[in-house]
PDB file of N, CA and C in Angstrom:
ATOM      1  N   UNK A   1     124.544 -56.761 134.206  1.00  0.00           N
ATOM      2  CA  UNK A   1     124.283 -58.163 134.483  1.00  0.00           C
ATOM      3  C   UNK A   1     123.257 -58.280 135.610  1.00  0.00           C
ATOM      4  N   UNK A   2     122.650 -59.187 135.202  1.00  0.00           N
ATOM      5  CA  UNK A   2     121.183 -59.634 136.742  1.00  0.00           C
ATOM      6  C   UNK A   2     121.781 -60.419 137.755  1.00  0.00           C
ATOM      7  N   UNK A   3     121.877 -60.097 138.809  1.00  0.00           N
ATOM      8  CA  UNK A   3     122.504 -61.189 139.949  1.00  0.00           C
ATOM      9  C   UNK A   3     121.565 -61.975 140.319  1.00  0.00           C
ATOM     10  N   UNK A   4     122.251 -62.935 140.940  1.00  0.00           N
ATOM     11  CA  UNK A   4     121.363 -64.412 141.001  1.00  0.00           C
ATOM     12  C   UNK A   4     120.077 -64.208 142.253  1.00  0.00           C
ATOM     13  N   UNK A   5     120.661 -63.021 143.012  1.00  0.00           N
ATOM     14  CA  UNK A   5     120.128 -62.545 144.094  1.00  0.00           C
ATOM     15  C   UNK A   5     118.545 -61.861 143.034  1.00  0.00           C
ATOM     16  N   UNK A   6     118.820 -61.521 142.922  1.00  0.00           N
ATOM     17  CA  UNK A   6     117.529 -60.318 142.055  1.00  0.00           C
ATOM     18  C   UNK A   6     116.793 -61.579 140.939  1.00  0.00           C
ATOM     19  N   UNK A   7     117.337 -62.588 140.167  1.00  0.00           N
ATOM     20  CA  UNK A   7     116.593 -63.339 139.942  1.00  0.00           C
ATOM     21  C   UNK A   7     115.499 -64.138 141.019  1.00  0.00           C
ATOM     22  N   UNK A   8     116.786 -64.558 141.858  1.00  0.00           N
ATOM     23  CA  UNK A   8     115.301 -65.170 143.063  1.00  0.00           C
ATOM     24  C   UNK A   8     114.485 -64.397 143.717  1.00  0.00           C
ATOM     25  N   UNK A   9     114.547 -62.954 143.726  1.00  0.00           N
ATOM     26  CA  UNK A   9     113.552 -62.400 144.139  1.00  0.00           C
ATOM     27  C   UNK A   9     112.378 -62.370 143.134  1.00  0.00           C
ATOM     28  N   UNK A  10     112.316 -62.274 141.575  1.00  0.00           N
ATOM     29  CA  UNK A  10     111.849 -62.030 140.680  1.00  0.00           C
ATOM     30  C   UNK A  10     110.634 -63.664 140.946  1.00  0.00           C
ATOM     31  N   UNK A  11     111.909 -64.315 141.062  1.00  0.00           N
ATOM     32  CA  UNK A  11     111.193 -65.620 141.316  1.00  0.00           C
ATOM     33  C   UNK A  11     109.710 -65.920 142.360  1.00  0.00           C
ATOM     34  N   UNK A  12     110.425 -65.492 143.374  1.00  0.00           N
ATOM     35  CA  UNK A  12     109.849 -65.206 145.027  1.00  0.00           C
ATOM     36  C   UNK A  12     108.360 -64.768 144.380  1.00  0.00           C
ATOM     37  N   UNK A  13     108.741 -63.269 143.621  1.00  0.00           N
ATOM     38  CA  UNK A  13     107.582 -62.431 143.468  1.00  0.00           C
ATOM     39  C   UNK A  13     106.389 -63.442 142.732  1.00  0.00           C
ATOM     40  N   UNK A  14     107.288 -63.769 141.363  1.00  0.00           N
ATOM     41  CA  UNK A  14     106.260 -64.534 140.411  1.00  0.00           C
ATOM     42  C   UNK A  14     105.244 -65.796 141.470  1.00  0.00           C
ATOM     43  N   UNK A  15     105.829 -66.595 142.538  1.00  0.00           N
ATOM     44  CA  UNK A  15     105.587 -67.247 143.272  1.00  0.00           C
ATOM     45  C   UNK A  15     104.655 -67.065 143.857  1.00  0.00           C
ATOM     46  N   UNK A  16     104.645 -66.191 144.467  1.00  0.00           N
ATOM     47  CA  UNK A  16     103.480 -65.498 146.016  1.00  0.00           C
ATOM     48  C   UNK A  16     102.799 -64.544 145.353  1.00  0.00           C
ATOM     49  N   UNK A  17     102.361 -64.134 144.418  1.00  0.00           N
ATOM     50  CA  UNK A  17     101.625 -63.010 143.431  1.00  0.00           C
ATOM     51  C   UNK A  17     100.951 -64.006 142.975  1.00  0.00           C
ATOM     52  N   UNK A  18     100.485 -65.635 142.713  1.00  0.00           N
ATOM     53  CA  UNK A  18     100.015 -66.134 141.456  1.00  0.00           C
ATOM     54  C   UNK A  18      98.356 -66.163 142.126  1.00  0.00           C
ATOM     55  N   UNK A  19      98.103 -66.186 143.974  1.00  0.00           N
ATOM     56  CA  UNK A  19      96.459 -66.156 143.809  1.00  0.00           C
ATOM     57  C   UNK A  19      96.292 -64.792 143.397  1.00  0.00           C
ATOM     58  N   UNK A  20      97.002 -63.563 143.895  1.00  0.00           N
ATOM     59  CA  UNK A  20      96.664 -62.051 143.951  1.00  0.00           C
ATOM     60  C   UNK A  20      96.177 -61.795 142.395  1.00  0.00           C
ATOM     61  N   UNK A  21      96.844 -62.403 141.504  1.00  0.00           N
ATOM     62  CA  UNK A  21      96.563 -62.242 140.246  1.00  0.00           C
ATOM     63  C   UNK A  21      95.547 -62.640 139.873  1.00  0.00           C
ATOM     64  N   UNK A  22      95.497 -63.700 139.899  1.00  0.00           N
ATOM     65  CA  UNK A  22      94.254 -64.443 139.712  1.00  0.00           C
ATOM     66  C   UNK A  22      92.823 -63.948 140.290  1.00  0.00           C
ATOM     67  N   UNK A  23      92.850 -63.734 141.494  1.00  0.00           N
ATOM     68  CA  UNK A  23      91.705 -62.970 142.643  1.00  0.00           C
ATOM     69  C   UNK A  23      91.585 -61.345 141.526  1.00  0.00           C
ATOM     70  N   UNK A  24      92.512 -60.796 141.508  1.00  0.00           N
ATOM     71  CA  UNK A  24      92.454 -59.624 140.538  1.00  0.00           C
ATOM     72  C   UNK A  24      91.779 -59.593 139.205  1.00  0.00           C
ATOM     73  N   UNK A  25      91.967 -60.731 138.466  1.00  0.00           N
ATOM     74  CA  UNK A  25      91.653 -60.940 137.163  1.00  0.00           C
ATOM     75  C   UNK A  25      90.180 -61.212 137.398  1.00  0.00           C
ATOM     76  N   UNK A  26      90.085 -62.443 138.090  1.00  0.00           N
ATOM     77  CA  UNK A  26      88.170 -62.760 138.379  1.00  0.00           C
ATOM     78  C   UNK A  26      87.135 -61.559 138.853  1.00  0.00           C
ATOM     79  N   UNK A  27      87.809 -60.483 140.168  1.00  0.00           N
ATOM     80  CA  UNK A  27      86.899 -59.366 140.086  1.00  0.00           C
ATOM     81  C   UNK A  27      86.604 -58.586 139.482  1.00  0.00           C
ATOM     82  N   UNK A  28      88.027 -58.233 137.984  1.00  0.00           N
ATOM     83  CA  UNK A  28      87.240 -57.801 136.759  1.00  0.00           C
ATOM     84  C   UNK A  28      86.720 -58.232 136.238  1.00  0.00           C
ATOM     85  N   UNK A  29      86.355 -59.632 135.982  1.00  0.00           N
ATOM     86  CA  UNK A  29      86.106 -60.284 134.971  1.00  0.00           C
ATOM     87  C   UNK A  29      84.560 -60.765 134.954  1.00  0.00           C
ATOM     88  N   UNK A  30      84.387 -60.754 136.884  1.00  0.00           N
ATOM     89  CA  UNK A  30      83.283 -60.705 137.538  1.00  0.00           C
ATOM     90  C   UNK A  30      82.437 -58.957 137.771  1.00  0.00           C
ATOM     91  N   UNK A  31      83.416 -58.051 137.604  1.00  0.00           N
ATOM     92  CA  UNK A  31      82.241 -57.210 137.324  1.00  0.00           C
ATOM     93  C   UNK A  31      81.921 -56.157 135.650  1.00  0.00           C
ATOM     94  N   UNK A  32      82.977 -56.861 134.888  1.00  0.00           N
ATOM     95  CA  UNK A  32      82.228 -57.042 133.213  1.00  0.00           C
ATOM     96  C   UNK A  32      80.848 -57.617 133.180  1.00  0.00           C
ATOM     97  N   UNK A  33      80.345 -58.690 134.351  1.00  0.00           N
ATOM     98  CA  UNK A  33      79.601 -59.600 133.794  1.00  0.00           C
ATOM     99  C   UNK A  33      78.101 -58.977 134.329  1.00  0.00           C
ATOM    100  N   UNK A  34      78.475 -58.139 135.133  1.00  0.00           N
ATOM    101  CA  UNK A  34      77.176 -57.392 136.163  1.00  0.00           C
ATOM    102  C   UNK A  34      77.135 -56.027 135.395  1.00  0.00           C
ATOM    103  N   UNK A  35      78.095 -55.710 134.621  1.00  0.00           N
ATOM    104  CA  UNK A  35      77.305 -54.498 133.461  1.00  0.00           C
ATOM    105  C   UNK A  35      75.745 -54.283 133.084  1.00  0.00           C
ATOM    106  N   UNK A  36      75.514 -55.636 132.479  1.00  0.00           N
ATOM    107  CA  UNK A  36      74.601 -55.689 131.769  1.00  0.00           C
ATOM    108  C   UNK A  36      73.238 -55.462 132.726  1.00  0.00           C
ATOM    109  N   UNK A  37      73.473 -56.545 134.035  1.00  0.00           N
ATOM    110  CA  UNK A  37      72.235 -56.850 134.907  1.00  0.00           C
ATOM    111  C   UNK A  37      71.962 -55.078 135.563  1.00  0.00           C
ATOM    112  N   UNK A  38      73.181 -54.990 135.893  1.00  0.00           N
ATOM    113  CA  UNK A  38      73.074 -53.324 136.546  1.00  0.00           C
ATOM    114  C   UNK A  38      72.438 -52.243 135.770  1.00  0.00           C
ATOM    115  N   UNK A  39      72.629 -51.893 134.545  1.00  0.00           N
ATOM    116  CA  UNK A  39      72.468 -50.966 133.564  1.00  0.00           C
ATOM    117  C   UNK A  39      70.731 -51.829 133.572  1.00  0.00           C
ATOM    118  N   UNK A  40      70.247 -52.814 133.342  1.00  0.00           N
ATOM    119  CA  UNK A  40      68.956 -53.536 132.850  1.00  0.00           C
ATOM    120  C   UNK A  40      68.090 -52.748 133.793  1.00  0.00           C
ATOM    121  N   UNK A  41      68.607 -53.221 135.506  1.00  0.00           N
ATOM    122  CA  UNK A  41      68.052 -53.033 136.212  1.00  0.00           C
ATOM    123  C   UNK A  41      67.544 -51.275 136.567  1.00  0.00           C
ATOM    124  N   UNK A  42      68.243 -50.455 136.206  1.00  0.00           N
ATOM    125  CA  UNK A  42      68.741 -48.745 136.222  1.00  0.00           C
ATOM    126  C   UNK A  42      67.180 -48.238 135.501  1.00  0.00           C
ATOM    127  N   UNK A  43      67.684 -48.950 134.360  1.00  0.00           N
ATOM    128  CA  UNK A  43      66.451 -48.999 132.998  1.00  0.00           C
ATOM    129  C   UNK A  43      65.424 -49.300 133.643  1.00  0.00           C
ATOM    130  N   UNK A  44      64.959 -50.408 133.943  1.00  0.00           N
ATOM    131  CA  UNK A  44      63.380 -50.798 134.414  1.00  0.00           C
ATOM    132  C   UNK A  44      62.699 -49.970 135.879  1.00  0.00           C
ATOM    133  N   UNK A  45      64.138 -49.501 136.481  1.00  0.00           N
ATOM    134  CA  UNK A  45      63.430 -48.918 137.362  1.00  0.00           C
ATOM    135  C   UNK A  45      63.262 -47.214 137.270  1.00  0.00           C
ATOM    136  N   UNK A  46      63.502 -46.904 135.888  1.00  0.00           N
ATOM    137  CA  UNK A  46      63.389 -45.734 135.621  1.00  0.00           C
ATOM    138  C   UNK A  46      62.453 -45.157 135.056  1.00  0.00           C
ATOM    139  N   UNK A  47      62.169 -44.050 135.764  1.00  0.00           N
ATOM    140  CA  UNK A  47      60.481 -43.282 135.024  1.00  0.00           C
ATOM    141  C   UNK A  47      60.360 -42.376 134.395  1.00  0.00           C
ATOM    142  N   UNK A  48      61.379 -42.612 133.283  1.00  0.00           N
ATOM    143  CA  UNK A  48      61.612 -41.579 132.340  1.00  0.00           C
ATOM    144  C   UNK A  48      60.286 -42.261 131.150  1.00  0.00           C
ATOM    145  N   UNK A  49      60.134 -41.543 130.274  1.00  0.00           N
ATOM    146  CA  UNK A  49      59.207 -42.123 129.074  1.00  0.00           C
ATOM    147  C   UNK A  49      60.439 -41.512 127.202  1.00  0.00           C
ATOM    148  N   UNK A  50      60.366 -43.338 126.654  1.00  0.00           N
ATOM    149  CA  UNK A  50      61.119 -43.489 125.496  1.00  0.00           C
ATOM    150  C   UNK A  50      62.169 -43.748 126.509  1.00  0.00           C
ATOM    151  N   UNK A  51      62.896 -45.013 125.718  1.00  0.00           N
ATOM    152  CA  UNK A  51      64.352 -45.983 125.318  1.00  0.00           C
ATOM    153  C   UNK A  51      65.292 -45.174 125.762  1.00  0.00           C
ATOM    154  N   UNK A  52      65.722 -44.303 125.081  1.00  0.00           N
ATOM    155  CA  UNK A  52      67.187 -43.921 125.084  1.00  0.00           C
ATOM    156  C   UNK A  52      66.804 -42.636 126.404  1.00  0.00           C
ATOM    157  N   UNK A  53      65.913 -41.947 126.616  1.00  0.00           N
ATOM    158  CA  UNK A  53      65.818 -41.203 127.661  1.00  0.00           C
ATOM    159  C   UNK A  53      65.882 -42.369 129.043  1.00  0.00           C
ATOM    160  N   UNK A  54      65.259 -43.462 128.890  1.00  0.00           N
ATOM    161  CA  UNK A  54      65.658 -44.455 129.985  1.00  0.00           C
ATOM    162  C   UNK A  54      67.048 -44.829 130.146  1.00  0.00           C
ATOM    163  N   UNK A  55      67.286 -44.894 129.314  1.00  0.00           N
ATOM    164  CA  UNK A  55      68.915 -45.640 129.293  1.00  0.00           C
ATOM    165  C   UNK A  55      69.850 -44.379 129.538  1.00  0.00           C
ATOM    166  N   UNK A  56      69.573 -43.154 129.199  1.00  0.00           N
ATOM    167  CA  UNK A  56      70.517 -42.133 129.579  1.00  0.00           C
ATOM    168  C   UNK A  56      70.833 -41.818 131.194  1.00  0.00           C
ATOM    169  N   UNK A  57      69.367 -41.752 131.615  1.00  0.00           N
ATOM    170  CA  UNK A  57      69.319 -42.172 133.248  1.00  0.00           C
ATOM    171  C   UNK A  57      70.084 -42.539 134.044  1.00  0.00           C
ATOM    172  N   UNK A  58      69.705 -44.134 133.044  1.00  0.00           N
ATOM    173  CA  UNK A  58      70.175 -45.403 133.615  1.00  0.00           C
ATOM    174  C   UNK A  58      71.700 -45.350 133.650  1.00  0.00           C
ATOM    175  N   UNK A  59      72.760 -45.181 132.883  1.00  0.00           N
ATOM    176  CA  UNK A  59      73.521 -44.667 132.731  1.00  0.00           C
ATOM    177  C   UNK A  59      74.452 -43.373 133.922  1.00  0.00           C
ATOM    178  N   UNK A  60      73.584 -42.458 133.911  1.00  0.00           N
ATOM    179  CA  UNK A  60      73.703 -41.800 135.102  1.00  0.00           C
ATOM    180  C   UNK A  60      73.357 -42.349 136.471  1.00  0.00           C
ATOM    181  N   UNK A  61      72.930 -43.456 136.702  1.00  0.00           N
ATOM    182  CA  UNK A  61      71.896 -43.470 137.900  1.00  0.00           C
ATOM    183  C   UNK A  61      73.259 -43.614 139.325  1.00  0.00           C
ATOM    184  N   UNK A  62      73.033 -43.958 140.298  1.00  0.00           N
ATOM    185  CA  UNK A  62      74.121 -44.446 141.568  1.00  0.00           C
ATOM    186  C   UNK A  62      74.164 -45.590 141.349  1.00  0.00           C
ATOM    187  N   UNK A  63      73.742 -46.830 140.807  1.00  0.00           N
ATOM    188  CA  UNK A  63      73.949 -47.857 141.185  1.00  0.00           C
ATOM    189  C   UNK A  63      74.987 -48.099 139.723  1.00  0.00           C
ATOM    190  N   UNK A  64      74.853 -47.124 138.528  1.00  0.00           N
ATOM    191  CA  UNK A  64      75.511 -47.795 137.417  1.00  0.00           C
ATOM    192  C   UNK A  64      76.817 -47.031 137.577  1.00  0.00           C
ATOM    193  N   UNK A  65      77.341 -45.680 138.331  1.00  0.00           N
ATOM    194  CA  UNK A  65      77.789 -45.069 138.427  1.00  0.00           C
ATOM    195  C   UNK A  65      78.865 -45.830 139.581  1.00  0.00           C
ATOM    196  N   UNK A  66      78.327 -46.406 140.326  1.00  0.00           N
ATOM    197  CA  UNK A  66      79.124 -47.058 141.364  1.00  0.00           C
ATOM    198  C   UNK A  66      80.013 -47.947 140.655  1.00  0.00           C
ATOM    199  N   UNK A  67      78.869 -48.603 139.869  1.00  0.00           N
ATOM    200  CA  UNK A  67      79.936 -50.144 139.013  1.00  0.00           C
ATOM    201  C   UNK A  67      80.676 -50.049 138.018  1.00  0.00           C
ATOM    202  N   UNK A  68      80.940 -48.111 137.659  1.00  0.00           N
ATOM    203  CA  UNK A  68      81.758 -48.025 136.584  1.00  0.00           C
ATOM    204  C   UNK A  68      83.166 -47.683 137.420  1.00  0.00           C
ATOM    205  N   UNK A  69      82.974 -46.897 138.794  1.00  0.00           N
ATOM    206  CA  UNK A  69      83.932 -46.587 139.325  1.00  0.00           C
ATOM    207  C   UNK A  69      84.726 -48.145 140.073  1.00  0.00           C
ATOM    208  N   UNK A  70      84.067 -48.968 140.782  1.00  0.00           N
ATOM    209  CA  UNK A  70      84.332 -50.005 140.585  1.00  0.00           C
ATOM    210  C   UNK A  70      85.651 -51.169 139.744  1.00  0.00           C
ATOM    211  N   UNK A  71      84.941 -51.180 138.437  1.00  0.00           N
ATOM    212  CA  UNK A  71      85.632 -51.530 137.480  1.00  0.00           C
ATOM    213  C   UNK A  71      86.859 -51.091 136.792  1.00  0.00           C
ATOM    214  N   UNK A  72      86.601 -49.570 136.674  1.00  0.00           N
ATOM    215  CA  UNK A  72      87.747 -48.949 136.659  1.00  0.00           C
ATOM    216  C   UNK A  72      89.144 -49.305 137.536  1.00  0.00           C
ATOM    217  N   UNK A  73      88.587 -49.330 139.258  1.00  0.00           N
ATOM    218  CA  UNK A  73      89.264 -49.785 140.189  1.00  0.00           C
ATOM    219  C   UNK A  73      90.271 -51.025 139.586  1.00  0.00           C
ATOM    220  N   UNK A  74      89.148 -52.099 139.047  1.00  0.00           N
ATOM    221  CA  UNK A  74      89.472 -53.760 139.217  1.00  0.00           C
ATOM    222  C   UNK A  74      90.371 -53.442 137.944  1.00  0.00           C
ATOM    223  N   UNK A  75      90.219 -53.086 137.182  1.00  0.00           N
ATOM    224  CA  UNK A  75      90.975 -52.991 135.744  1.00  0.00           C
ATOM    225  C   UNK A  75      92.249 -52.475 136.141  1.00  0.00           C
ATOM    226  N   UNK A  76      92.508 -51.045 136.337  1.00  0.00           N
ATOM    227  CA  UNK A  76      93.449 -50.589 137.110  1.00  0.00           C
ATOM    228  C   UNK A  76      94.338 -51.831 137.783  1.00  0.00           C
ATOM    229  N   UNK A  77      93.754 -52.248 139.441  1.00  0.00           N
ATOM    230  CA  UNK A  77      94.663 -53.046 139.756  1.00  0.00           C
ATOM    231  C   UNK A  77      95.300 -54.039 139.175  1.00  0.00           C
ATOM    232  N   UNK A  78      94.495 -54.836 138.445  1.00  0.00           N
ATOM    233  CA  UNK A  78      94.564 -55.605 137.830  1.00  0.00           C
ATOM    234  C   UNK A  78      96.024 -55.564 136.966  1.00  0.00           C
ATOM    235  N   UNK A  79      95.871 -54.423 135.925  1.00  0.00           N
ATOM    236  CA  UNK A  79      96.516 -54.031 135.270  1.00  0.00           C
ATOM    237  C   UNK A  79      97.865 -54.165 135.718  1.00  0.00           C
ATOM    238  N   UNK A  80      98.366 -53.388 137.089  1.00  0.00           N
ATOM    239  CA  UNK A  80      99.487 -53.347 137.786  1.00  0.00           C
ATOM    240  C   UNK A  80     100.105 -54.797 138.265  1.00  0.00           C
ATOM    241  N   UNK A  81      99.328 -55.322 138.645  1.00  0.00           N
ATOM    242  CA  UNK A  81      99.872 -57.048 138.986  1.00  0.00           C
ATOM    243  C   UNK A  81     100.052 -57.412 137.542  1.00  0.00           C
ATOM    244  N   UNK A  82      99.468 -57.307 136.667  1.00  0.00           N
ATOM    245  CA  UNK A  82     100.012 -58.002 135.532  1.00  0.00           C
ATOM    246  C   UNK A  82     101.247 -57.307 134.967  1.00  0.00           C
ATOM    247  N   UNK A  83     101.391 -56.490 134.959  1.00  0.00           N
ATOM    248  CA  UNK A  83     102.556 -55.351 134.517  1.00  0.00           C
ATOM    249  C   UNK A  83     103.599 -55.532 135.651  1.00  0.00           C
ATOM    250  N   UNK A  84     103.802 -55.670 136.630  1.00  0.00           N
ATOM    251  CA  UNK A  84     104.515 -56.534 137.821  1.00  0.00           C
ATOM    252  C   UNK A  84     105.394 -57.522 137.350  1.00  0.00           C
ATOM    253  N   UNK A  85     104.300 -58.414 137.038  1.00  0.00           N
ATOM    254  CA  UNK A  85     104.420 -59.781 136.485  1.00  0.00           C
ATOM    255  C   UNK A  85     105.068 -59.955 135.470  1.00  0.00           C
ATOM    256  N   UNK A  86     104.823 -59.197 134.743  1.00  0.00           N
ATOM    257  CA  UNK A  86     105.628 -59.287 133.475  1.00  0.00           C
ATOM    258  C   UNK A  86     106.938 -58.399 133.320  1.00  0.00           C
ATOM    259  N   UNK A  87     107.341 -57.474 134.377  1.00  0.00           N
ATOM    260  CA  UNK A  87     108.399 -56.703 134.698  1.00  0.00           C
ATOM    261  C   UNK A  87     109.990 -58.089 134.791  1.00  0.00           C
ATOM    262  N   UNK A  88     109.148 -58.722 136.146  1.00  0.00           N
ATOM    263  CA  UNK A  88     109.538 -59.882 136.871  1.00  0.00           C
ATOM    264  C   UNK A  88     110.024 -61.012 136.096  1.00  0.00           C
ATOM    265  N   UNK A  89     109.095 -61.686 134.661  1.00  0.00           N
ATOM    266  CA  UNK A  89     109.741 -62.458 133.627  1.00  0.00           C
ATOM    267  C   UNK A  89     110.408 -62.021 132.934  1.00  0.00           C
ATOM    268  N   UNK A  90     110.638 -61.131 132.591  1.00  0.00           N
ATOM    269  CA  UNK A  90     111.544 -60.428 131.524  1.00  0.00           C
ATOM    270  C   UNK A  90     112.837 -60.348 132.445  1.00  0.00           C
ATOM    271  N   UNK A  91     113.180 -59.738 133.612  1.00  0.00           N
ATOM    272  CA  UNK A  91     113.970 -60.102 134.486  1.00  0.00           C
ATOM    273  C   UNK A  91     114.680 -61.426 134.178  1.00  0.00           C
ATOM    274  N   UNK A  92     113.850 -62.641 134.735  1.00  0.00           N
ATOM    275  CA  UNK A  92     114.039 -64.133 134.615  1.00  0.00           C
ATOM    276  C   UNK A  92     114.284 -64.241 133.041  1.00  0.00           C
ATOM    277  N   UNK A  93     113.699 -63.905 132.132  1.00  0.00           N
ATOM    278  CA  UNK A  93     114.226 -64.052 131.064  1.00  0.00           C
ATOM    279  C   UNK A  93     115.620 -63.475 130.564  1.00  0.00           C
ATOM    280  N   UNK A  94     115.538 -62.191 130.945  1.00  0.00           N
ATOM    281  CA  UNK A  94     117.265 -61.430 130.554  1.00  0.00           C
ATOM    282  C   UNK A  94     118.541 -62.759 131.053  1.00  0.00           C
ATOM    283  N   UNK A  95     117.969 -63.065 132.569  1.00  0.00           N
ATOM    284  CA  UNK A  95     119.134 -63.973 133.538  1.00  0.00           C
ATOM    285  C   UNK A  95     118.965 -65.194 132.976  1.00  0.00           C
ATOM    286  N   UNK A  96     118.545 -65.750 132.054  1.00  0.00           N
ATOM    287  CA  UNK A  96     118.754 -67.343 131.102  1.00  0.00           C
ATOM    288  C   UNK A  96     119.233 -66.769 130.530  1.00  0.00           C
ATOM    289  N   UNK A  97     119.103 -66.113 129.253  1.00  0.00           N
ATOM    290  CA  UNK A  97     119.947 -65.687 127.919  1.00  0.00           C
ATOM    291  C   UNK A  97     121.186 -65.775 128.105  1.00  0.00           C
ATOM    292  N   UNK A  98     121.614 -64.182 129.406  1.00  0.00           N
ATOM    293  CA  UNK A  98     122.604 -64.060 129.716  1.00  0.00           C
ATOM    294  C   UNK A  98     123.657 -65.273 130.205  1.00  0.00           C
ATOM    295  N   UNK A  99     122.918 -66.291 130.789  1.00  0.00           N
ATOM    296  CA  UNK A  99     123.571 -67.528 131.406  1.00  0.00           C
ATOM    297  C   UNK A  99     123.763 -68.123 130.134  1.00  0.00           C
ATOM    298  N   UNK A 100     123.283 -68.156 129.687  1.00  0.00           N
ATOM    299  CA  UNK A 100     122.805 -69.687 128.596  1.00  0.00           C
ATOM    300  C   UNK A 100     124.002 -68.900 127.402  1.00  0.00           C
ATOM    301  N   UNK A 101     124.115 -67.849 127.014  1.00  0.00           N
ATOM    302  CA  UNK A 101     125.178 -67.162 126.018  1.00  0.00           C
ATOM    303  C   UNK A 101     126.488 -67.660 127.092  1.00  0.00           C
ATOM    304  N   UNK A 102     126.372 -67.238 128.229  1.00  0.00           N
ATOM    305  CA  UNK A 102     127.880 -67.307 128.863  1.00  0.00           C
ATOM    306  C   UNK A 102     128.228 -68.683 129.002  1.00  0.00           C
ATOM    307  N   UNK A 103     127.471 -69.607 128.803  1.00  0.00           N
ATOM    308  CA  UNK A 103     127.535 -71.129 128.905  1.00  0.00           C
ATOM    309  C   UNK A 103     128.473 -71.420 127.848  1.00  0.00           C
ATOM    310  N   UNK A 104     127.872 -71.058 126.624  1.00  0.00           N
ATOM    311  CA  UNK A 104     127.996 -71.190 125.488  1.00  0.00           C
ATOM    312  C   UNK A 104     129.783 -70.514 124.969  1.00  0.00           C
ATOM    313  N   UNK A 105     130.060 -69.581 125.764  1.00  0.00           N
ATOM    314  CA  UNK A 105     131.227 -68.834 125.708  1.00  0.00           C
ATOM    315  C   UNK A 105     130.696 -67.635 124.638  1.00  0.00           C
ATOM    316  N   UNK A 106     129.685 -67.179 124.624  1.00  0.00           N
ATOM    317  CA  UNK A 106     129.736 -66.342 123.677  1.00  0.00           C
ATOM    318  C   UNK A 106     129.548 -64.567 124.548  1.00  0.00           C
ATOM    319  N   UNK A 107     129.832 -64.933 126.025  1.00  0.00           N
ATOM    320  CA  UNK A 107     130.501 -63.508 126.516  1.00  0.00           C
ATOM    321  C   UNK A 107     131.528 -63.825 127.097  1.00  0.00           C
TER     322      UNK A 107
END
């Protein structure tokens, strides 16, 4: 059984986590969007000769290399606050059922 104690913490959490999440979600979401400009930029400033020898570079270069490690980062965290989060409702969800059946008399 979930005690009422461990629901309101679940609660607490869902509560005070909702900018962290949010702030989490936008810096991935904000550096999906700098892929493109970063990798463009890698490319044009590269003095390789032919496309795909530029872009292989580019690819390798420090600045595209930074924003993959980066992202990885934001995804990652990201990931964990949402997986948190959803630890936390399922919690809150088990403690209705359970109430809402025992209401009912059906434990």
């Amino acid at each position: 059984m979930i005690s009422d104690e461990r629901v309101e913490k679940s609660v607490k959490y869902m509560v005070e986590t909702d900018e962290g999440f949010a702030m989490a979600k936008s810096y991935m979401v904000g550096l999906e969007k700098q892929e493109k400009t970063i990798l463009g930029m890698a490319i044009l400033n590269s003095e390789q000769s032919g496309q795909q020898a530029k872009e292989a570079e580019a690819r390798n270069s420090e600045a595209y290399t930074k924003w993959r490690k980066d992202y990885e980062d934001a995804v990652f965290n990201f990931e964990i606050v949402r997986n948190k989060r959803n630890s936390e409702t399922l919690v809150i969800d088990c403690w209705r059922s359970f109430n809402s059946n025992k209401k009912k008399g059906n434990i």
